[in-house]
C-alpha atoms as a PDB file:
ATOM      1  CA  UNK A   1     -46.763 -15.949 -28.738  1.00  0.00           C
ATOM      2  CA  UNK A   2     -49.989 -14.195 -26.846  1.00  0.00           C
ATOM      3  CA  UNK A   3     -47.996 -14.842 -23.966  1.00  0.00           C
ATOM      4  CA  UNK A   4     -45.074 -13.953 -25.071  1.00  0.00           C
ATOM      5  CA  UNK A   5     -46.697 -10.603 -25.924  1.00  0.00           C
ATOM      6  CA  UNK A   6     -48.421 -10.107 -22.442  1.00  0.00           C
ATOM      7  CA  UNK A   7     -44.952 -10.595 -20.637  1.00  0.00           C
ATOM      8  CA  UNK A   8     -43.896  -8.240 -22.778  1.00  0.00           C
ATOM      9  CA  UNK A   9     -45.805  -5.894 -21.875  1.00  0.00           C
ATOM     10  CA  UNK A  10     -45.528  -6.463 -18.782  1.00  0.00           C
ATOM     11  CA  UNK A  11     -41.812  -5.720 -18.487  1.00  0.00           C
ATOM     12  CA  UNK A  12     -41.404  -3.692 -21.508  1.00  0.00           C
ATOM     13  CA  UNK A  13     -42.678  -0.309 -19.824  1.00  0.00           C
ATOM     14  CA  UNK A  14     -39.647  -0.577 -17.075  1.00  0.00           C
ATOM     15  CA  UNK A  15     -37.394   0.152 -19.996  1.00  0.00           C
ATOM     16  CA  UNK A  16     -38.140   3.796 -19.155  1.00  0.00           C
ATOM     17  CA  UNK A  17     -36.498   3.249 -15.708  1.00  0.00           C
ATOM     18  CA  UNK A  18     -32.935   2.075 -17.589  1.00  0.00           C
ATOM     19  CA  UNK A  19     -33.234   5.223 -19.527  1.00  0.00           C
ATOM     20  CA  UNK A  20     -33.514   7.152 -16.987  1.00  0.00           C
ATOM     21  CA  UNK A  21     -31.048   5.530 -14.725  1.00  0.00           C
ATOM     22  CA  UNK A  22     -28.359   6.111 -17.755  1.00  0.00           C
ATOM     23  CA  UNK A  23     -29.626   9.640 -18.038  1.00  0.00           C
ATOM     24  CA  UNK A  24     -28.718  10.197 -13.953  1.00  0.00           C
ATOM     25  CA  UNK A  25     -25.987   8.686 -13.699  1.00  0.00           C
ATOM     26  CA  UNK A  26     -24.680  10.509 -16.856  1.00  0.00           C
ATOM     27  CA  UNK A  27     -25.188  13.889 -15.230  1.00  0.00           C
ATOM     28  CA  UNK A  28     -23.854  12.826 -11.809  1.00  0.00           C
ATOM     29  CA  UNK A  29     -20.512  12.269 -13.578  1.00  0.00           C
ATOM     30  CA  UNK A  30     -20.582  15.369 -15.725  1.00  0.00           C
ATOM     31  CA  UNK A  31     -21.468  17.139 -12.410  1.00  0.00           C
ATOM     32  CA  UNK A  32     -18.642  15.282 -10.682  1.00  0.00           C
ATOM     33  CA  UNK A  33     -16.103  16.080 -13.806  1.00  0.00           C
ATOM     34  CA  UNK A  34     -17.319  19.870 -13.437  1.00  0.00           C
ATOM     35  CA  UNK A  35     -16.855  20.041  -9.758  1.00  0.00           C
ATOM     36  CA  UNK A  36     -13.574  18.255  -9.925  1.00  0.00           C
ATOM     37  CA  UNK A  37     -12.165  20.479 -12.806  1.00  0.00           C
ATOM     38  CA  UNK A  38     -13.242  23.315 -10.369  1.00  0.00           C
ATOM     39  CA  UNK A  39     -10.683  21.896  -7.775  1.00  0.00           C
ATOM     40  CA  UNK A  40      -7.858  23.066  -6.635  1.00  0.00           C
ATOM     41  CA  UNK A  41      -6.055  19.699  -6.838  1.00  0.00           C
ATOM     42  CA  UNK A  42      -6.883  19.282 -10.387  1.00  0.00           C
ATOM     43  CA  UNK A  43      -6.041  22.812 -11.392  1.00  0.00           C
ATOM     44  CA  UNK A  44      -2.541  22.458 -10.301  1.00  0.00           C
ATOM     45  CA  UNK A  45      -2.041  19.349 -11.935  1.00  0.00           C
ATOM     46  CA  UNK A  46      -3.920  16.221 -10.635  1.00  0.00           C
ATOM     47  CA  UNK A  47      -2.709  13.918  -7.833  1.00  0.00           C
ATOM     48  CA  UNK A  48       0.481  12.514  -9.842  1.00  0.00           C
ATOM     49  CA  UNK A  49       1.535  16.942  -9.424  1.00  0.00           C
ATOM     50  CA  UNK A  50       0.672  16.883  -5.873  1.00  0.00           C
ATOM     51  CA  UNK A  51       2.789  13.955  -5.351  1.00  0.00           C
ATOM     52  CA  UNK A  52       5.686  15.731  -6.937  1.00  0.00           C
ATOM     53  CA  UNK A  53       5.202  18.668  -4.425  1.00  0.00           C
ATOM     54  CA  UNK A  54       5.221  16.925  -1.605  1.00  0.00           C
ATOM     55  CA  UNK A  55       8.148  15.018  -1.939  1.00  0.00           C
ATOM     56  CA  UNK A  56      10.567  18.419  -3.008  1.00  0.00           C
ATOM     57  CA  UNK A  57       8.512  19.675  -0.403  1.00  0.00           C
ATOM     58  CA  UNK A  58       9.976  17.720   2.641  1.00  0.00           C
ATOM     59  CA  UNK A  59      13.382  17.354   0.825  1.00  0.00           C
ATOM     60  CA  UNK A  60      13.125  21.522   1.353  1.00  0.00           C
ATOM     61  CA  UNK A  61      12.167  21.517   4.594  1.00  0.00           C
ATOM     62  CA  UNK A  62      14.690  18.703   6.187  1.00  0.00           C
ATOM     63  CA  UNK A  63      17.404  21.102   4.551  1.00  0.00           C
ATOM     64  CA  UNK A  64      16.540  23.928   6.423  1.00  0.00           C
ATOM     65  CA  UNK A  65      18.652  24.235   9.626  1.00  0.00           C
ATOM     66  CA  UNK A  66      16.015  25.861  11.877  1.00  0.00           C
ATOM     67  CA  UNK A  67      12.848  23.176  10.574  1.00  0.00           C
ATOM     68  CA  UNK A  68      15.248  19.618  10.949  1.00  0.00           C
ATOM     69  CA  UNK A  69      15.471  19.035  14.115  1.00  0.00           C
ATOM     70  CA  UNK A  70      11.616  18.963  14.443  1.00  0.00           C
ATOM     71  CA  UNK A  71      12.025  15.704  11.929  1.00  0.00           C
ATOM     72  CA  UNK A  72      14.506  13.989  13.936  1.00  0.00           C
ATOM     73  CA  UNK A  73      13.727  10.385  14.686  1.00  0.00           C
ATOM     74  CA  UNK A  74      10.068  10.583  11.770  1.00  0.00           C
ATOM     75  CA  UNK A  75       9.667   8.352   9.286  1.00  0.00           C
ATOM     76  CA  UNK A  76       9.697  10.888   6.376  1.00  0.00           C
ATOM     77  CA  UNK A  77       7.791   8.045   3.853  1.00  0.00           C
ATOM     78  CA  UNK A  78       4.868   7.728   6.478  1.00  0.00           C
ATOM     79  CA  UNK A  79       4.840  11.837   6.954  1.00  0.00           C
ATOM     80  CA  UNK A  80       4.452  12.529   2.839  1.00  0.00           C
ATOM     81  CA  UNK A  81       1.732   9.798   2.616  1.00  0.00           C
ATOM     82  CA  UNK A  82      -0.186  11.677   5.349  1.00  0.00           C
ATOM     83  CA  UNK A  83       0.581  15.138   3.776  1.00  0.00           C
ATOM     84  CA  UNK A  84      -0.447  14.665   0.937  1.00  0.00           C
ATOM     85  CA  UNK A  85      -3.624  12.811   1.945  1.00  0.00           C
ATOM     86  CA  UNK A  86      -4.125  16.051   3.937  1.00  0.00           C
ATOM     87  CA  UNK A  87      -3.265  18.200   0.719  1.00  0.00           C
ATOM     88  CA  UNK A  88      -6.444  16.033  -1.355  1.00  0.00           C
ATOM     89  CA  UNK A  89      -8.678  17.415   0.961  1.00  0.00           C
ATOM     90  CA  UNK A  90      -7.547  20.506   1.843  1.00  0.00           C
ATOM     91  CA  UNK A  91      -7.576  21.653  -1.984  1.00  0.00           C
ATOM     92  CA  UNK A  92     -10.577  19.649  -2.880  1.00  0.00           C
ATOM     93  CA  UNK A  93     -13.585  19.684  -0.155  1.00  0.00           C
ATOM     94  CA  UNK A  94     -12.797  19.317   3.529  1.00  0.00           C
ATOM     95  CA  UNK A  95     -15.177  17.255   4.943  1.00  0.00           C
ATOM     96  CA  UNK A  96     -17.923  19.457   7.346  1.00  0.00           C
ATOM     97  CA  UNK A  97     -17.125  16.816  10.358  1.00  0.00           C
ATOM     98  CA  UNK A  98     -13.382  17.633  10.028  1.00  0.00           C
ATOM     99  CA  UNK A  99     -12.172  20.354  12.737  1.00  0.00           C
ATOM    100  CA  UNK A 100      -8.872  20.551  10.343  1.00  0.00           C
ATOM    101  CA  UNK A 101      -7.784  23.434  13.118  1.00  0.00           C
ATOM    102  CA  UNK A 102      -7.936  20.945  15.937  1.00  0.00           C
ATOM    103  CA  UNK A 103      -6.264  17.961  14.407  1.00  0.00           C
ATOM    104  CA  UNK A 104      -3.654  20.303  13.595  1.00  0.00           C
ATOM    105  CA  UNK A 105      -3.276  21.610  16.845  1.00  0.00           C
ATOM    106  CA  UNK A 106      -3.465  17.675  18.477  1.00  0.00           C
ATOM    107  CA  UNK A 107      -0.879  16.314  15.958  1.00  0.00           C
ATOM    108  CA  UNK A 108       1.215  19.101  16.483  1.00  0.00           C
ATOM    109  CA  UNK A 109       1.349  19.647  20.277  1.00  0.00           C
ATOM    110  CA  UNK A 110       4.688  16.982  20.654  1.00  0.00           C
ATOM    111  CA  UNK A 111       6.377  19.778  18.463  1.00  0.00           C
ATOM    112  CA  UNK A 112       5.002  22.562  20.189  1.00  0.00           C
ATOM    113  CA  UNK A 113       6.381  21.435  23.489  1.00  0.00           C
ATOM    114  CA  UNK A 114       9.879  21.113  22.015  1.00  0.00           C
ATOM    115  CA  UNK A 115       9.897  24.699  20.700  1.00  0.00           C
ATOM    116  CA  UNK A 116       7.656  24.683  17.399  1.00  0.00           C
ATOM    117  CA  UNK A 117       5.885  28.154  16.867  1.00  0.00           C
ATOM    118  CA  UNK A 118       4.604  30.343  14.009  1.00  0.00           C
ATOM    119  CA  UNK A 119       7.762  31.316  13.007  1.00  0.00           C
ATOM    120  CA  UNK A 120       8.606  28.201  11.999  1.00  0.00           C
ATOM    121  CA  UNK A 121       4.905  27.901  10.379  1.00  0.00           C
ATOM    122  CA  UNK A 122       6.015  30.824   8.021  1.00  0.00           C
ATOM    123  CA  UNK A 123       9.597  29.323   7.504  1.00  0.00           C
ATOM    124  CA  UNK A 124       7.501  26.285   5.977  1.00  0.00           C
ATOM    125  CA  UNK A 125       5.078  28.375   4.009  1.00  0.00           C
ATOM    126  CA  UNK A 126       7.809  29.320   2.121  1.00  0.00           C
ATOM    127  CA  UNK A 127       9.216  26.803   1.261  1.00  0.00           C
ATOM    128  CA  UNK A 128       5.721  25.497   0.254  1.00  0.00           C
ATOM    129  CA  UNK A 129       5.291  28.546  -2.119  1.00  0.00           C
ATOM    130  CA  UNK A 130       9.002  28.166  -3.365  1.00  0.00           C
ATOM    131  CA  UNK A 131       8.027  24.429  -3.966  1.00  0.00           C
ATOM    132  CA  UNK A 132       5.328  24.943  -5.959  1.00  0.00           C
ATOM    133  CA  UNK A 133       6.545  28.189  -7.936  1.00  0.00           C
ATOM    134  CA  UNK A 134       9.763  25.490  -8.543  1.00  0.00           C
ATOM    135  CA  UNK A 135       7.465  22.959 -10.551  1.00  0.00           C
ATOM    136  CA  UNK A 136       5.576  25.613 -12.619  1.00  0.00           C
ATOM    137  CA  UNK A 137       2.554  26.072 -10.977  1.00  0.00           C
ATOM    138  CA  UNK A 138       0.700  28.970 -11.688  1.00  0.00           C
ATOM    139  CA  UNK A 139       0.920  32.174  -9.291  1.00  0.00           C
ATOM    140  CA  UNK A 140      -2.537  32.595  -9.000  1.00  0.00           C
ATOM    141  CA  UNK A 141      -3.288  29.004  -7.996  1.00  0.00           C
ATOM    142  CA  UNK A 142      -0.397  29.639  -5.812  1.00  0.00           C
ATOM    143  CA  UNK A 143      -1.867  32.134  -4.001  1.00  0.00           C
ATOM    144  CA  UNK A 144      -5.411  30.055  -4.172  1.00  0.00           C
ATOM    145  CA  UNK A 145      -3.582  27.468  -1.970  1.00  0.00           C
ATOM    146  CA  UNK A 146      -1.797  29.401   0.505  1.00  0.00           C
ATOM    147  CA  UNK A 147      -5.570  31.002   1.099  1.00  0.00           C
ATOM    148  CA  UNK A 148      -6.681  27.856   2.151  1.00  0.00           C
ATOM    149  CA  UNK A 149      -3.468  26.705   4.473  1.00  0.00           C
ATOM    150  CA  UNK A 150      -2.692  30.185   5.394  1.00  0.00           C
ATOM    151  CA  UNK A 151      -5.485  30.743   8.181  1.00  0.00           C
ATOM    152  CA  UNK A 152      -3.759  27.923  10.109  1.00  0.00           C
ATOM    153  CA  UNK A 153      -1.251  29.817  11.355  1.00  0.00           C
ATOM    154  CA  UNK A 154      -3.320  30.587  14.524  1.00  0.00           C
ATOM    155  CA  UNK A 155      -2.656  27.232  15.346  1.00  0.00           C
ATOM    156  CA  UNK A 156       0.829  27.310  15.129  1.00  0.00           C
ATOM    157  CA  UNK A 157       0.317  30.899  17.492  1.00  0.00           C
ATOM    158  CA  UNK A 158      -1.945  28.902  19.710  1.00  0.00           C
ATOM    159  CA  UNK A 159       0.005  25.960  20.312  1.00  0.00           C
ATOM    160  CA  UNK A 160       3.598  27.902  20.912  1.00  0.00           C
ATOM    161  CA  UNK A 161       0.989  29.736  23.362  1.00  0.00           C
ATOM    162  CA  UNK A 162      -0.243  26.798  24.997  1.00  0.00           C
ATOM    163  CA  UNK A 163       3.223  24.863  25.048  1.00  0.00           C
ATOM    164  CA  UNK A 164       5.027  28.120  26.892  1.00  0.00           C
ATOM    165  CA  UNK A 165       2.065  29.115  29.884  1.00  0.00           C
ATOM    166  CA  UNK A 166       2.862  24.784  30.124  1.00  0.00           C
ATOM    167  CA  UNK A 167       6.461  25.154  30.420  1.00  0.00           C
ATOM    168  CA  UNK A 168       6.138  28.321  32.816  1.00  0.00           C
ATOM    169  CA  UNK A 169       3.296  26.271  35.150  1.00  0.00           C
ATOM    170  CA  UNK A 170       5.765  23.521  35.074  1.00  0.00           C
ATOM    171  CA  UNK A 171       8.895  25.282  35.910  1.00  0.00           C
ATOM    172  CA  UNK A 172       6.732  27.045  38.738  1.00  0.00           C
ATOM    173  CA  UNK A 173       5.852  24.056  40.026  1.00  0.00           C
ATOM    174  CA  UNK A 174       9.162  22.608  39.908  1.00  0.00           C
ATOM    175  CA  UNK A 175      10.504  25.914  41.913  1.00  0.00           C
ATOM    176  CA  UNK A 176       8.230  25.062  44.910  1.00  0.00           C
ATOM    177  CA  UNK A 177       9.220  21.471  45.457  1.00  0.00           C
ATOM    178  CA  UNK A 178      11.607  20.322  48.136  1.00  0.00           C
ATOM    179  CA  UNK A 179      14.150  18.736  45.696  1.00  0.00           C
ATOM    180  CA  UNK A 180      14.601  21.828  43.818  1.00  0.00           C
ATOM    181  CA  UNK A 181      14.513  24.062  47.170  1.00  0.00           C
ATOM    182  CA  UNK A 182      17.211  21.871  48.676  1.00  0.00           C
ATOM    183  CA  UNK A 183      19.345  21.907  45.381  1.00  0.00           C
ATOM    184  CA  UNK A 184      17.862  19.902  42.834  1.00  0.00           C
ATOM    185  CA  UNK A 185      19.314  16.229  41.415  1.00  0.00           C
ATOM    186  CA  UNK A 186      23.382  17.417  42.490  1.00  0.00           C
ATOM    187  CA  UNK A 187      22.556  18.262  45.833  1.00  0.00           C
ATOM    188  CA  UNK A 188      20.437  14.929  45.794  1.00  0.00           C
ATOM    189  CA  UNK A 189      23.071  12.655  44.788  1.00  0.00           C
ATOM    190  CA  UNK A 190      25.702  14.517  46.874  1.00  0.00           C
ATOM    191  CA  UNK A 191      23.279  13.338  49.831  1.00  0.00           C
ATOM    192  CA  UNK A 192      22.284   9.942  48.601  1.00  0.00           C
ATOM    193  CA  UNK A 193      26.119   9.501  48.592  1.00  0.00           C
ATOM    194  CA  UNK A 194      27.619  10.720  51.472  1.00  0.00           C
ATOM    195  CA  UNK A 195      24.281   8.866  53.605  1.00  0.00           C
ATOM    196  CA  UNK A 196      25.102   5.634  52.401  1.00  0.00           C
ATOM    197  CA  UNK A 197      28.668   6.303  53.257  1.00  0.00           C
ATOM    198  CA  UNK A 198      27.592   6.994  57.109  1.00  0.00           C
ATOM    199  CA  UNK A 199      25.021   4.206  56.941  1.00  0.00           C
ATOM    200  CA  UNK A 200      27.746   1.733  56.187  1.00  0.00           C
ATOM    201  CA  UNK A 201      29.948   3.016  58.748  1.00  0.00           C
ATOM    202  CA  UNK A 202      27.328   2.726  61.597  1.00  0.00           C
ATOM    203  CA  UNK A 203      28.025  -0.978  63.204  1.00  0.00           C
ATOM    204  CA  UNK A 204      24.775  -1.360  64.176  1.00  0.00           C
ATOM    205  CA  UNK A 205      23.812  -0.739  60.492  1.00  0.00           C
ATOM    206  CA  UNK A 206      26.036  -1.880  58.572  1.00  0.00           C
ATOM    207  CA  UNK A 207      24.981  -5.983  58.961  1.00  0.00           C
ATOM    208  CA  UNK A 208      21.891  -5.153  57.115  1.00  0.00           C
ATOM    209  CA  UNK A 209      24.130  -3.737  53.767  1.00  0.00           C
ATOM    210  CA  UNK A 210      25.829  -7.277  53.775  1.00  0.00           C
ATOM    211  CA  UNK A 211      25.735  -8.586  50.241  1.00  0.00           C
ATOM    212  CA  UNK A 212      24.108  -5.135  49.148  1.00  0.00           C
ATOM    213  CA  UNK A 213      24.812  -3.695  45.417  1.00  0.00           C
ATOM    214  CA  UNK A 214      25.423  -0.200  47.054  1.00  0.00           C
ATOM    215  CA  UNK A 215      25.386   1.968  43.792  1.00  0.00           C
ATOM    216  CA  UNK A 216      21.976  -0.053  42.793  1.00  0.00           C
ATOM    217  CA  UNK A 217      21.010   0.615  46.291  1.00  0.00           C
ATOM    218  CA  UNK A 218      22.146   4.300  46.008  1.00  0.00           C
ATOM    219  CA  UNK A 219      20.286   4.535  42.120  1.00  0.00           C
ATOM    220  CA  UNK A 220      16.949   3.174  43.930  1.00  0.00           C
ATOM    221  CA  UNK A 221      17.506   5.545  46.880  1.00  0.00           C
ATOM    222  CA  UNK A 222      18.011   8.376  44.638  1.00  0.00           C
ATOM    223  CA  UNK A 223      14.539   7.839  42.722  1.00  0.00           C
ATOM    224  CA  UNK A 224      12.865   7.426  46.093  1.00  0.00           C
ATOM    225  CA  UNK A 225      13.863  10.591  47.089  1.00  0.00           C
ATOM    226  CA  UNK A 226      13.470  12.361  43.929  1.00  0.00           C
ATOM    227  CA  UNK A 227       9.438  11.161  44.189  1.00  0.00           C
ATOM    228  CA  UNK A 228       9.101  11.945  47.915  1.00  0.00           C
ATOM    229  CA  UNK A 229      11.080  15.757  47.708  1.00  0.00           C
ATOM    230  CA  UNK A 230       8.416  16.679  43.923  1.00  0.00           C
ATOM    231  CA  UNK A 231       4.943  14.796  43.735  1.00  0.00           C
ATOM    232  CA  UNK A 232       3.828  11.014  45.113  1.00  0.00           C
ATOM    233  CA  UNK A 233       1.649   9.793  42.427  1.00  0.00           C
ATOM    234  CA  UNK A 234      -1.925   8.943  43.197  1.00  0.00           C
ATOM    235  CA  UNK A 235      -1.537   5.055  42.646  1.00  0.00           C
ATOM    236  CA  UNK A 236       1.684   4.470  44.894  1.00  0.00           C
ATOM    237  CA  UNK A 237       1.063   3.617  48.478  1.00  0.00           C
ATOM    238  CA  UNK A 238       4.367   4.810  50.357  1.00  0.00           C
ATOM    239  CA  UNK A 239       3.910   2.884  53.261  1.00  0.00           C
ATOM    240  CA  UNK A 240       3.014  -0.451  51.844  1.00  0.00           C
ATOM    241  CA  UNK A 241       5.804  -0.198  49.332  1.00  0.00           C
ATOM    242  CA  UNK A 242       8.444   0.329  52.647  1.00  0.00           C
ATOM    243  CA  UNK A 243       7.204  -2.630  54.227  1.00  0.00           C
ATOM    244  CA  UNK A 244       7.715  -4.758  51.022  1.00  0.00           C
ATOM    245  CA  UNK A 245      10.622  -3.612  50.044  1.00  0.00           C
ATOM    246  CA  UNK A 246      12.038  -3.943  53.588  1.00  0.00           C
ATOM    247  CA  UNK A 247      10.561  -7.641  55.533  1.00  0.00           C
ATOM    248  CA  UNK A 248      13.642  -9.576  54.454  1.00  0.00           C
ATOM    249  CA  UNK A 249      15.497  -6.873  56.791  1.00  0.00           C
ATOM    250  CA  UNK A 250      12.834  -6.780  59.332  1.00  0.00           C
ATOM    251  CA  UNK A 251      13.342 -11.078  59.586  1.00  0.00           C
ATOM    252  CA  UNK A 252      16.802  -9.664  59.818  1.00  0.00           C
ATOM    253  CA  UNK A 253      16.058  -7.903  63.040  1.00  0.00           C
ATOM    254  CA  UNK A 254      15.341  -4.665  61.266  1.00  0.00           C
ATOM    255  CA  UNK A 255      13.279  -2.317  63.690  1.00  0.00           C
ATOM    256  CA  UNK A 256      12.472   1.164  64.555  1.00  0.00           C
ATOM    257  CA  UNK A 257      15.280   1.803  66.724  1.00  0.00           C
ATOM    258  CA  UNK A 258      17.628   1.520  63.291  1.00  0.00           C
ATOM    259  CA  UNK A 259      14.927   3.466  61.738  1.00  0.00           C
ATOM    260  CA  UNK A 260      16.162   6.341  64.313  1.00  0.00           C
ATOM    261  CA  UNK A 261      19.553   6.117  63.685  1.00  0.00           C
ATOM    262  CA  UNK A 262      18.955   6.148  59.682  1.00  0.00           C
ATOM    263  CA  UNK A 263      17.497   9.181  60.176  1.00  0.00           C
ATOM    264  CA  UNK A 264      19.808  10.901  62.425  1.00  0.00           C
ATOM    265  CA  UNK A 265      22.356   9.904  59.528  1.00  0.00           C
ATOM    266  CA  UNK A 266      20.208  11.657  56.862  1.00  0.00           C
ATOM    267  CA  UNK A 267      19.951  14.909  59.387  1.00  0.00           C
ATOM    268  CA  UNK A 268      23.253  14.666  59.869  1.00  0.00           C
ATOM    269  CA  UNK A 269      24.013  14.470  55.695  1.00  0.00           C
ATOM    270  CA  UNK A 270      21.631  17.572  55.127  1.00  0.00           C
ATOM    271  CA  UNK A 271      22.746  19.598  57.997  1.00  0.00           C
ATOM    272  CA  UNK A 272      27.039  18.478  56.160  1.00  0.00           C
ATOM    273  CA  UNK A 273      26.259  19.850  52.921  1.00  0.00           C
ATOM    274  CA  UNK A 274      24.526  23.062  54.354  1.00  0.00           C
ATOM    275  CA  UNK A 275      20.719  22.452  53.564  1.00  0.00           C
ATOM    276  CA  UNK A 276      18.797  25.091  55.838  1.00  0.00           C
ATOM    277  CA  UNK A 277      17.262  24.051  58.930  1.00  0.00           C
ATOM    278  CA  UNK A 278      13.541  24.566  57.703  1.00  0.00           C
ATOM    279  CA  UNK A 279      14.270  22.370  54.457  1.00  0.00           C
ATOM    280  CA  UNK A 280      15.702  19.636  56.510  1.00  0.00           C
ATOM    281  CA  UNK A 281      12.711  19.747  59.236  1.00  0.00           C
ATOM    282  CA  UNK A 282      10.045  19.682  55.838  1.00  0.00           C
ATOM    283  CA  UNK A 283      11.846  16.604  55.069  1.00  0.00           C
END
């Protein structure tokens, strides 16, 4: 029993450290409990309320005429899960390595290039407020949570910003290529057609067109064109792609003697359908 008694007191003293443990732990969840009662997300009625929201939510905004077509083609389930896992932190506490402004803008810019701007931001506020005013929420928390998504409106600004000076650089850019100086895609397949048509024609051509698809040929043509008259990427080598595409013919016979008389047909084309002389010479 002496020994009993030693171990005892050996052990007995770390009692202390349970109680204390209990005692921490005990005011870590009354804390917690506070903190969370302070929340937004509890205030209006726990998780089970915000679920509620967001699903009259998106039933409200797929009903409006001018907000639907940005929906088209989304898996509405997969969108409420992440909106309303955005909504637990937005109205609890947003996480200080969480740029919510900058995720916004990044998962929004698809919709901003399509014609999304704050407009339609305010057009969805709405309908947020109407949503929540709908399942009895409380004006003041109301106005408590259109505090806290209010401010991202910028984004919205920003991002129709952004997605315009793109479409303007673009359409620019566009404006000084060849294809669009000569005509654009009609003028292109006007040319691609009526060239084949004097290709074919030519005798000492038209042996290499023997067995040809000529509307896959033309489709091909067309694409090659279209690349050569805007932008050649980087990672295409013109030159090497020719050859590839063309040994068969060259076995053939193919040389640069036809390669003259191809392109007297295509200066010829141009010159038919009116194309100036100093857009046919740049091409």
């Amino acid at each position: 029993q002496e020994l009993i008694d030693e171990a005892v007191g050996i052990v007995g003293p770390l009692r202390g450290v349970f109680e204390q443990g209990a005692a921490e732990a005990e005011k870590s969840r009354e804390e917690e409990k506070a903190k969370n009662e302070e929340y937004l997300l509890t205030r209006i009625g726990g998780d089970a309320a915000l679920t509620a929201a967001v699903d009259e939510f998106y039933a409200r905004l797929i009903k409006d005429e001018t907000l639907a077509p940005f929906f088209e083609g989304v898996d509405m389930e997969v969108l409420k899960v992440h909106q309303k896992k955005f909504m637990q932190m937005a109205f609890t506490s947003i996480p200080s390595d969480v740029d919510v402004e900058k995720e916004m803008f990044k998962k929004h810019f698809r919709l901003f290039e399509k014609g999304l701007n704050e407009t339609h931001f305010d057009s969805v506020a709405k309908h947020f407020v109407e949503t929540l005013q709908h399942l009895g929420v409380a004006q003041e928390l109301i106005d408590e949570a259109v505090g806290i998504v209010g401010p991202l409106r910028g984004v919205f600004e920003q991002g129709a910003a952004e997605a315009e000076k793109s479409r303007e650089e673009e359409k620019a850019k566009n404006e000084e290529y060849l294809l669009t100086r000569i005509g654009g895609d009609a003028a292109l397949t006007a040319a691609v057609d009526e060239f084949y048509a004097r290709l074919i024609k030519d005798e000492t051509l038209a042996p290499f067109f023997e067995g040809v698809d000529m509307e896959v040929l033309k489709v091909h043509q067309k694409k090659f064109m279209q690349m050569a008259f805007t932008s050649i990427p980087s990672d295409v080598d013109v030159e090497k792609e020719m050859f590839k595409k063309h040994f068969r013919l060259f076995e053939k016979g193919l040389n640069e003697t036809h390669f003259d008389s191809v392109a007297k047909h295509f200066v010829e084309t141009l010159q038919h359908l009116g194309v100036a002389q100093e857009l046919i010479d740049e091409a």
